[in-house]
C-alpha atoms as a PDB file:
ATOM      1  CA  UNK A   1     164.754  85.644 113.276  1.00  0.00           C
ATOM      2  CA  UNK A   2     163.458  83.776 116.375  1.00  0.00           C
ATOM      3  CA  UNK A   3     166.786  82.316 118.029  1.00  0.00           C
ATOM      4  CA  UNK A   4     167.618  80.952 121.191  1.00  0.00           C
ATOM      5  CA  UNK A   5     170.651  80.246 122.852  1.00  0.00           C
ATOM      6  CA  UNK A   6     171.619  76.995 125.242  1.00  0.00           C
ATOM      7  CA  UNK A   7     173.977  77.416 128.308  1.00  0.00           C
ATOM      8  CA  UNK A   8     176.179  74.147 128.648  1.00  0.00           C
ATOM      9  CA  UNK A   9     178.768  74.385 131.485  1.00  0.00           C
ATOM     10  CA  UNK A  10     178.039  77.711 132.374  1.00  0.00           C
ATOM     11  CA  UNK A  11     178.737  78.618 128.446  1.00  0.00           C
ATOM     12  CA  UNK A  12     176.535  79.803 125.952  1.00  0.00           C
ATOM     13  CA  UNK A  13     176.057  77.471 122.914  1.00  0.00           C
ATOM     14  CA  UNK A  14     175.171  79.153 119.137  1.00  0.00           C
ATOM     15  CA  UNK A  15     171.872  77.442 118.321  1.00  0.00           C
ATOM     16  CA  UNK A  16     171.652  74.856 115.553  1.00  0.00           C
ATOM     17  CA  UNK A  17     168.569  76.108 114.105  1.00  0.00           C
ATOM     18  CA  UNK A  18     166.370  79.143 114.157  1.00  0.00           C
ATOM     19  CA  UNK A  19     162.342  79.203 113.216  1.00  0.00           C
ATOM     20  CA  UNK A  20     160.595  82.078 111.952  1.00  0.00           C
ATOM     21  CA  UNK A  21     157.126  82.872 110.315  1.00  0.00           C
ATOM     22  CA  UNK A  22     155.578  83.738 106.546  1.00  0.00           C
ATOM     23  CA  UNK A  23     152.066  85.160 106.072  1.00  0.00           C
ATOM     24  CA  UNK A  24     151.754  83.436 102.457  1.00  0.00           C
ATOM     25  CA  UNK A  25     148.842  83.535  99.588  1.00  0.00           C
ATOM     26  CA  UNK A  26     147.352  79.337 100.308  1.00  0.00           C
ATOM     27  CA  UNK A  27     147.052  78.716  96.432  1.00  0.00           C
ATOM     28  CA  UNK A  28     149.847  77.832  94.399  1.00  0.00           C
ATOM     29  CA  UNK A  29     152.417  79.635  93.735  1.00  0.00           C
ATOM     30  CA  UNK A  30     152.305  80.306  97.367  1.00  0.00           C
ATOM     31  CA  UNK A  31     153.104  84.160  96.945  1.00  0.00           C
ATOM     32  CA  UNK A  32     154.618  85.236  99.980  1.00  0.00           C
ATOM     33  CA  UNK A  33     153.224  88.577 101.955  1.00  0.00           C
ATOM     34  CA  UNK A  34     155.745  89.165 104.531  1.00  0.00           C
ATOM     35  CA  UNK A  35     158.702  86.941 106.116  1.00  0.00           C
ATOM     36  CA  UNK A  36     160.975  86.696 108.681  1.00  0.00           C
ATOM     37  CA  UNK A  37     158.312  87.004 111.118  1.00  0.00           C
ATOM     38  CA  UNK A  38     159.818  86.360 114.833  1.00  0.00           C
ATOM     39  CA  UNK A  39     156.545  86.046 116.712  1.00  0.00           C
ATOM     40  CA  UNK A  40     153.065  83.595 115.928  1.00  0.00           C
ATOM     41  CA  UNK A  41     151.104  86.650 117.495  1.00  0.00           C
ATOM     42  CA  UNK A  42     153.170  89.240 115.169  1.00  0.00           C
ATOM     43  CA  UNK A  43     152.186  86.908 112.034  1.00  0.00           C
ATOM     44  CA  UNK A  44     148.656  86.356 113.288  1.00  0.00           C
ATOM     45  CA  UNK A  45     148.268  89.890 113.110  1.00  0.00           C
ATOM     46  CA  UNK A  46     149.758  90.262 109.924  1.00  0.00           C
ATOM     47  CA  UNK A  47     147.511  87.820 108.602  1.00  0.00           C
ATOM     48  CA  UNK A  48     144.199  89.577 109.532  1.00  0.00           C
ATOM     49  CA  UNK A  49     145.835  92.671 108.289  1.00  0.00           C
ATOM     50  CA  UNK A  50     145.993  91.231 104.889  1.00  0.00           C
ATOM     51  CA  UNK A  51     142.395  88.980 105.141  1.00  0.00           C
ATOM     52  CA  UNK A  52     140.926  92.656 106.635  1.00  0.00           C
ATOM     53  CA  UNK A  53     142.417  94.464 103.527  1.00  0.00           C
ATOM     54  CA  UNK A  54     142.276  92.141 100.718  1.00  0.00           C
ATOM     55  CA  UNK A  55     138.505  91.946  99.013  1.00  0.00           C
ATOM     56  CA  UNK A  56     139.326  88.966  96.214  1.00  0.00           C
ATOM     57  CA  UNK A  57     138.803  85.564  97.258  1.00  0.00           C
ATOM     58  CA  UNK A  58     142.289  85.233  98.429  1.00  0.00           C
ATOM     59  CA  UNK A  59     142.699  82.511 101.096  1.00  0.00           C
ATOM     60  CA  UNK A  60     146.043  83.654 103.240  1.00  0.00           C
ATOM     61  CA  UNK A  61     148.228  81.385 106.170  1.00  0.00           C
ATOM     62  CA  UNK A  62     150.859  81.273 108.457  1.00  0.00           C
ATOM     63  CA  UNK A  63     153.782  79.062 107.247  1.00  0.00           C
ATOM     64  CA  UNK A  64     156.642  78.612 110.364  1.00  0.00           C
ATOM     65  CA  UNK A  65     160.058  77.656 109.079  1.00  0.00           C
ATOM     66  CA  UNK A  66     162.772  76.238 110.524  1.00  0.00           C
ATOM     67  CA  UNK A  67     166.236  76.645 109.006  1.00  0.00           C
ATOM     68  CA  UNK A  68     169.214  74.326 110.415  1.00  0.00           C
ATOM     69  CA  UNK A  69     172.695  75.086 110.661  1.00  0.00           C
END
């Protein structure tokens, strides 16, 4: 998980939300490949991976997700 913390007054704040990436299948039911993905460059390369590897007519994306505390 991508995270990031804020100082305020010289203290370190727990973030309120975190984002991460999914390489997904772009057709219902959106199958998902691989999650929990911290970089876009990591899931970019993930994604050709799977376009490289998969001959069907599969159509494949990035999804980025944010989660809030």
């Amino acid at each position: 998980m991508a995270t990031s913390s804020t100082p305020v007054n010289g203290e370190t704040v727990k973030p309120e939300s975190y984002t991460f990436f999914s390489v997904i299948e772009n057709k219902a039911p959106y199958k998902i490949v691989e999650t929990d993905i911290e970089t876009v460059e990591r899931a970019r390369a993930i994604l050709a991976k799977c376009s490289q590897s998969d001959r069907t007519s599969k159509c494949f994306a990035i999804r980025k997700e944010t989660i809030f505390n």
